[in-house]
C-alpha atoms as a PDB file:
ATOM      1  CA  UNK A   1     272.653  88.680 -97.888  1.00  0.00           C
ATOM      2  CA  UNK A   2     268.907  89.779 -98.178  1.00  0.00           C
ATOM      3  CA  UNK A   3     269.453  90.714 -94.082  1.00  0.00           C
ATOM      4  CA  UNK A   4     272.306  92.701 -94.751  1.00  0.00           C
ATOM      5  CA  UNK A   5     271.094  94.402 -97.399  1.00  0.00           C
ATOM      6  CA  UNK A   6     268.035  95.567 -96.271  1.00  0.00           C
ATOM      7  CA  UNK A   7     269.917  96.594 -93.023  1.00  0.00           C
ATOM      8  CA  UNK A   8     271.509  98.994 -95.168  1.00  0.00           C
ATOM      9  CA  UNK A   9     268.760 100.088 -97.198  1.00  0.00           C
ATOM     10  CA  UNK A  10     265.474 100.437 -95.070  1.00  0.00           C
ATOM     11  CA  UNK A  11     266.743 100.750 -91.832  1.00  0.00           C
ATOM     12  CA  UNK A  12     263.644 102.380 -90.219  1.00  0.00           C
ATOM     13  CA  UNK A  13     261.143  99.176 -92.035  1.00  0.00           C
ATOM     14  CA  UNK A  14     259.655  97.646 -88.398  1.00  0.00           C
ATOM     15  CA  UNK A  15     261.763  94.693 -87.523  1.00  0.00           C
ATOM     16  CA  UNK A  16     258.588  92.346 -87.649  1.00  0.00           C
ATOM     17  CA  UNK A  17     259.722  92.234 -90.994  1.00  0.00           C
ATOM     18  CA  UNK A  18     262.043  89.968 -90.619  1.00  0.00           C
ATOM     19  CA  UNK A  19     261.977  88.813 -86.925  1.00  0.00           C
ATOM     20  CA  UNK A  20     259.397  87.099 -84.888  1.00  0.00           C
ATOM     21  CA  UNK A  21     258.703  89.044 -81.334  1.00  0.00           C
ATOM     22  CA  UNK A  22     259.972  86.121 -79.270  1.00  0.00           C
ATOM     23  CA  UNK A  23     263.698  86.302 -81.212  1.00  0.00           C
ATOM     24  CA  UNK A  24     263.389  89.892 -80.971  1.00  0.00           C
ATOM     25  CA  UNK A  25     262.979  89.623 -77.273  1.00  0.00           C
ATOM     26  CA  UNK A  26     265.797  86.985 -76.773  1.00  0.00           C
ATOM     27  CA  UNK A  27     267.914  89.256 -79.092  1.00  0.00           C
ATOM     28  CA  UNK A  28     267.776  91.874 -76.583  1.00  0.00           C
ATOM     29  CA  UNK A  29     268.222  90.346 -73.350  1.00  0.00           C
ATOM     30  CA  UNK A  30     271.387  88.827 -74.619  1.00  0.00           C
ATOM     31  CA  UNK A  31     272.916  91.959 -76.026  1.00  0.00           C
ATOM     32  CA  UNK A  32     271.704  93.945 -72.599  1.00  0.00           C
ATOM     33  CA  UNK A  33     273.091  90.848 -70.458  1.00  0.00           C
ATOM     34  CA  UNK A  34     269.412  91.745 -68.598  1.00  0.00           C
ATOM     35  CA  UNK A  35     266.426  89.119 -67.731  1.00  0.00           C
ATOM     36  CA  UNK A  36     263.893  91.034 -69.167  1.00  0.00           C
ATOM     37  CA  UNK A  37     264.070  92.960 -72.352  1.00  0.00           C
ATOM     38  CA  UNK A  38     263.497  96.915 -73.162  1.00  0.00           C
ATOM     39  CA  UNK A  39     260.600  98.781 -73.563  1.00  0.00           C
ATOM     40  CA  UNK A  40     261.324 100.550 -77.028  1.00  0.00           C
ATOM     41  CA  UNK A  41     261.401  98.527 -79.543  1.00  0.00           C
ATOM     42  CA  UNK A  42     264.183  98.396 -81.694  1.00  0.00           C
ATOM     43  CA  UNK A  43     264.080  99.198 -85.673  1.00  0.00           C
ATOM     44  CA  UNK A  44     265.468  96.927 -88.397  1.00  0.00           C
ATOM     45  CA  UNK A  45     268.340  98.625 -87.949  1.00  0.00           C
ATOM     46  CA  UNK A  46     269.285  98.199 -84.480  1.00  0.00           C
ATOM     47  CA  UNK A  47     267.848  94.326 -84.776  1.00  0.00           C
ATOM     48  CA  UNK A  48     270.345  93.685 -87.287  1.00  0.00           C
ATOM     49  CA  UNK A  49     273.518  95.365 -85.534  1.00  0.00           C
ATOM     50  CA  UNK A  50     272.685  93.280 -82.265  1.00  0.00           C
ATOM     51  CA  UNK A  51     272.537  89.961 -84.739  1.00  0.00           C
ATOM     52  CA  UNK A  52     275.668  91.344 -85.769  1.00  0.00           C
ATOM     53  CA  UNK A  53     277.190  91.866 -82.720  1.00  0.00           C
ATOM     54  CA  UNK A  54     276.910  87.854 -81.821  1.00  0.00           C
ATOM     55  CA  UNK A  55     279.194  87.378 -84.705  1.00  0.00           C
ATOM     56  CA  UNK A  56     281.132  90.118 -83.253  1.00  0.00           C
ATOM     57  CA  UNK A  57     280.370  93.430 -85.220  1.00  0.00           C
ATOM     58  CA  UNK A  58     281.689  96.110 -83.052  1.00  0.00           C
ATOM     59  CA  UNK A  59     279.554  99.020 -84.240  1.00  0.00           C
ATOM     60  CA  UNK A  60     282.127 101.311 -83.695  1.00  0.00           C
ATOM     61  CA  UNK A  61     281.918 105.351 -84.997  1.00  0.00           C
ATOM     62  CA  UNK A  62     283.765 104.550 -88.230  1.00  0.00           C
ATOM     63  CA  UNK A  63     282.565 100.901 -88.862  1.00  0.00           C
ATOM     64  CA  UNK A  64     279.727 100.315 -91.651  1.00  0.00           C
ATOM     65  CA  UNK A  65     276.658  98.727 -91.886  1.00  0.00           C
ATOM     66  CA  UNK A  66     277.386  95.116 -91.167  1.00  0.00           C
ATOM     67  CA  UNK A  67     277.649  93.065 -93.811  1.00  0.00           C
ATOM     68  CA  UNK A  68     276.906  89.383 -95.234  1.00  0.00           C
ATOM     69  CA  UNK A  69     279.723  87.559 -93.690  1.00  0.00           C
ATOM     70  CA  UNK A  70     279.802  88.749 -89.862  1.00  0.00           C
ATOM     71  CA  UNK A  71     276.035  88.318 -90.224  1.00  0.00           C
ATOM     72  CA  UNK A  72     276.740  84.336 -91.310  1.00  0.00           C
ATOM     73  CA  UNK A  73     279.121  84.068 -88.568  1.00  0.00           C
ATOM     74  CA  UNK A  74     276.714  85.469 -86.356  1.00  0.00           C
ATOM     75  CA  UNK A  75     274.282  82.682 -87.367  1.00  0.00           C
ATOM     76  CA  UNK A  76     276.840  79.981 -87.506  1.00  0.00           C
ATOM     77  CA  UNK A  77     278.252  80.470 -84.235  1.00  0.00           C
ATOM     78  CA  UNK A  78     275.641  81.894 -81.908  1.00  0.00           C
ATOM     79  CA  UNK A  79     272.226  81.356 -83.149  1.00  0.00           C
END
């Protein structure tokens, strides 16, 4: 809930907040389907959309911040 909250929030807060570089790194290579992962880092923000997206947050136009329960599934399924 805390993740999802502050998702919400403080998007912009750097995402070594939360996340340690290495799952940050492994975070993006599997939502970029690449080897080797950007070089921008991401925000809180984006961090927490590509968690949600392994528990299958589409991050459509019209779809909210995502919230407690796709971010559990997320954990429960993928991580």
């Amino acid at each position: 809930m805390h993740l999802a909250i502050l998702g919400r929030e403080t998007p912009e807060l750097p995402r070594s907040v939360l996340f340690a570089e290495a799952d940050l790194m492994a975070l993006a290579c599997c939502h970029q389907h690449a080897p080797n992962p950007p070089e921008t880092p991401a925000t809180l923000g984006a961090a927490i959309h590509r968690v949600a997206w392994l528990g299958g947050f589409l991050g459509r136009q019209g779809d909210c911040h995502p919230g407690a329960a796709v971010l559990w599934a997320a954990g429960r399924n993928k991580l």
